[in-house]
C-alpha atoms as a PDB file:
ATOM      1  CA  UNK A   1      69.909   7.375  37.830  1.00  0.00           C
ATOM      2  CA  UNK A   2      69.536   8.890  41.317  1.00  0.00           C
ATOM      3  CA  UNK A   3      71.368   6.409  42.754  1.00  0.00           C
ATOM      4  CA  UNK A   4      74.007   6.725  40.532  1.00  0.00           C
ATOM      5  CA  UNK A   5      74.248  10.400  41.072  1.00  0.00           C
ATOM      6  CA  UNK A   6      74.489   9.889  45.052  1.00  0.00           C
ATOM      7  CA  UNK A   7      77.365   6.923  44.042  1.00  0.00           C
ATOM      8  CA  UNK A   8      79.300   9.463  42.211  1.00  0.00           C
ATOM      9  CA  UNK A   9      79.495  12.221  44.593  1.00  0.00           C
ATOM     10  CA  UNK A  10      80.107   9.664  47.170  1.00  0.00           C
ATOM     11  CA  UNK A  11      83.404   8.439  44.985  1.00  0.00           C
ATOM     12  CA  UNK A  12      83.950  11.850  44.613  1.00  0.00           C
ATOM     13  CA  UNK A  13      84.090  13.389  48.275  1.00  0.00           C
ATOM     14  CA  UNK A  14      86.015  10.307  49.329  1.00  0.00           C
ATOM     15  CA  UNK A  15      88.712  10.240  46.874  1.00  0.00           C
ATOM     16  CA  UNK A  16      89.184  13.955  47.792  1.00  0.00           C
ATOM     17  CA  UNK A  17      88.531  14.530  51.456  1.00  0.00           C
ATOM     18  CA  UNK A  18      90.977  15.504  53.614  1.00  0.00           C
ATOM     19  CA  UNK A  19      92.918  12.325  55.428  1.00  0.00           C
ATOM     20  CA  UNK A  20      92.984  14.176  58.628  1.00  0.00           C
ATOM     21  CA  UNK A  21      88.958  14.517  58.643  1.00  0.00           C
ATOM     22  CA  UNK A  22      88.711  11.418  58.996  1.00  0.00           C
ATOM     23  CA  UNK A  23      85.715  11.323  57.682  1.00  0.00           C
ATOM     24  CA  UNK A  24      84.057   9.103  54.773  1.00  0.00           C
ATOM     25  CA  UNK A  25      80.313   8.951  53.318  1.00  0.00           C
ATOM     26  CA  UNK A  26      78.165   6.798  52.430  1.00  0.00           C
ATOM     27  CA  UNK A  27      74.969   7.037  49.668  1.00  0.00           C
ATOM     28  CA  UNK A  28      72.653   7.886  52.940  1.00  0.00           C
ATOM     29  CA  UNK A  29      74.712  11.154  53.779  1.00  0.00           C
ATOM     30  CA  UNK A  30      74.180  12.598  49.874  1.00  0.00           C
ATOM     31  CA  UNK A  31      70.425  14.047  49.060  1.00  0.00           C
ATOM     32  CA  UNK A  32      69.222  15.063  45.595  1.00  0.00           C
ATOM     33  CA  UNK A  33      67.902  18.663  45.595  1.00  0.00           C
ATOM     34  CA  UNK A  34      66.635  18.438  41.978  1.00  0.00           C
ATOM     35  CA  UNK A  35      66.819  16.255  38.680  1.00  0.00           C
ATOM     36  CA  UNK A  36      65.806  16.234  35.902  1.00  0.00           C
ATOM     37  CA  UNK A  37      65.682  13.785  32.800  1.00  0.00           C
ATOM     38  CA  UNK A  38      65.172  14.379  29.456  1.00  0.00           C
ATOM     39  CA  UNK A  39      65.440  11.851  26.229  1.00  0.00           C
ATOM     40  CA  UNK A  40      68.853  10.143  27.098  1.00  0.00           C
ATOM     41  CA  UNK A  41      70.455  12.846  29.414  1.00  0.00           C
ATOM     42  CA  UNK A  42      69.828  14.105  33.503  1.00  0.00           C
ATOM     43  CA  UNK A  43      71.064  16.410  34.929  1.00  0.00           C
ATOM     44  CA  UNK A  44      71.315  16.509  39.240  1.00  0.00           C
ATOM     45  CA  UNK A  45      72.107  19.188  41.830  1.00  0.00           C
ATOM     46  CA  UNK A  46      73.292  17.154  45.214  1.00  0.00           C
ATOM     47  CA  UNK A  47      74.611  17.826  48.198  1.00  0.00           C
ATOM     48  CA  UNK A  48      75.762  16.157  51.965  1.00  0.00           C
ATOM     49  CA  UNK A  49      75.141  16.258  55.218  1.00  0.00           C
ATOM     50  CA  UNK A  50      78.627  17.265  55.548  1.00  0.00           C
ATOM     51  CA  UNK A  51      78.874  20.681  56.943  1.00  0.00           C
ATOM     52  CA  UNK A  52      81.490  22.002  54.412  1.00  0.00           C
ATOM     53  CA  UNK A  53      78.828  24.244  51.802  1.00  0.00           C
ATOM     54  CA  UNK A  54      79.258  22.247  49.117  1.00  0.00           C
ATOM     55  CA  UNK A  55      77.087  20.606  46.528  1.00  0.00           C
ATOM     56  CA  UNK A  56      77.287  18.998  43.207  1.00  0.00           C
ATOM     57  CA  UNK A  57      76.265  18.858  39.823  1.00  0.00           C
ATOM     58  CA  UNK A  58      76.093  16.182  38.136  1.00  0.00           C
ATOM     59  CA  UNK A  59      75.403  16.314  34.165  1.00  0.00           C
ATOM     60  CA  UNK A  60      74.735  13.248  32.414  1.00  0.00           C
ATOM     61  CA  UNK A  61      75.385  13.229  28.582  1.00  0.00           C
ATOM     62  CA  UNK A  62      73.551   9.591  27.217  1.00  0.00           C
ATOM     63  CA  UNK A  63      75.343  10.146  23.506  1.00  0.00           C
ATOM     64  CA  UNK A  64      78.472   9.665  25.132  1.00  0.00           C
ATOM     65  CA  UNK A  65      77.616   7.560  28.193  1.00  0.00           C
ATOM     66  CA  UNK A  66      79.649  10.172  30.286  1.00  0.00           C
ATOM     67  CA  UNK A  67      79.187  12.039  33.258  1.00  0.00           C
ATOM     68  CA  UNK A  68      80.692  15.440  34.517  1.00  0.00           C
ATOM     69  CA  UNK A  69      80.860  16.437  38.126  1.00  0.00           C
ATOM     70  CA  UNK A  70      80.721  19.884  39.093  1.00  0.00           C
ATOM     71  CA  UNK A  71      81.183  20.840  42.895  1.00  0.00           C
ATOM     72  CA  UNK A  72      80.560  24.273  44.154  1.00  0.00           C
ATOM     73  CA  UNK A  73      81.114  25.288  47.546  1.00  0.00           C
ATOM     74  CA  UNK A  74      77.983  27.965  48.773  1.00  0.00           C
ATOM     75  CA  UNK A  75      79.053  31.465  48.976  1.00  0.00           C
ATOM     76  CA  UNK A  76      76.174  33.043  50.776  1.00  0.00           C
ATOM     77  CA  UNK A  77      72.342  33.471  50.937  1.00  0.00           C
ATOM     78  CA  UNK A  78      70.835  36.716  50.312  1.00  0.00           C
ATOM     79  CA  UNK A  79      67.311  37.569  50.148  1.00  0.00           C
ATOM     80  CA  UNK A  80      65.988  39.756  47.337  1.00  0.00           C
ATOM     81  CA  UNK A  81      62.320  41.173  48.007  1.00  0.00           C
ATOM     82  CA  UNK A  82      60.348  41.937  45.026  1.00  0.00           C
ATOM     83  CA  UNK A  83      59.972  45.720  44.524  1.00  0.00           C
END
């Protein structure tokens, strides 16, 4: 299932990056930050080593045998202290 995650975003960056990049990945530049499984669906947050702030998220729905791709791109990181 993992594997097909990275497969997917990997079809997915590729088929959308920009020609003049120049740049394709492969399974070993995507990383699963989290997954989970449960009965016949998973859900997966990915992302790349490419420096662009994006990841994925990848939902899995086993009724249907279909799988939706979600890509964000990372706005910022702000630290909230508890009070």
């Amino acid at each position: 299932m993992q594997e097909k995650a990275k497969q997917i975003v990997v079809d997915y960056f590729n088929a959308r990056v920009d020609k003049t990049d120049k740049k394709k990945i492969t399974v070993d530049d995507v990383y699963v930050v989290w997954f989970c499984k449960t009965l016949q669906n998973w859900k997966a947050l990915l992302s790349t080593n490419v420096p662009d702030n994006m990841y994925y998220e990848l939902t899995y729905n086993g009724d249907k045998h279909e799988t939706y791709v979600d890509a964000y791109r990372k706005w910022e990181n702000v630290r909230v202290a508890d009070k």
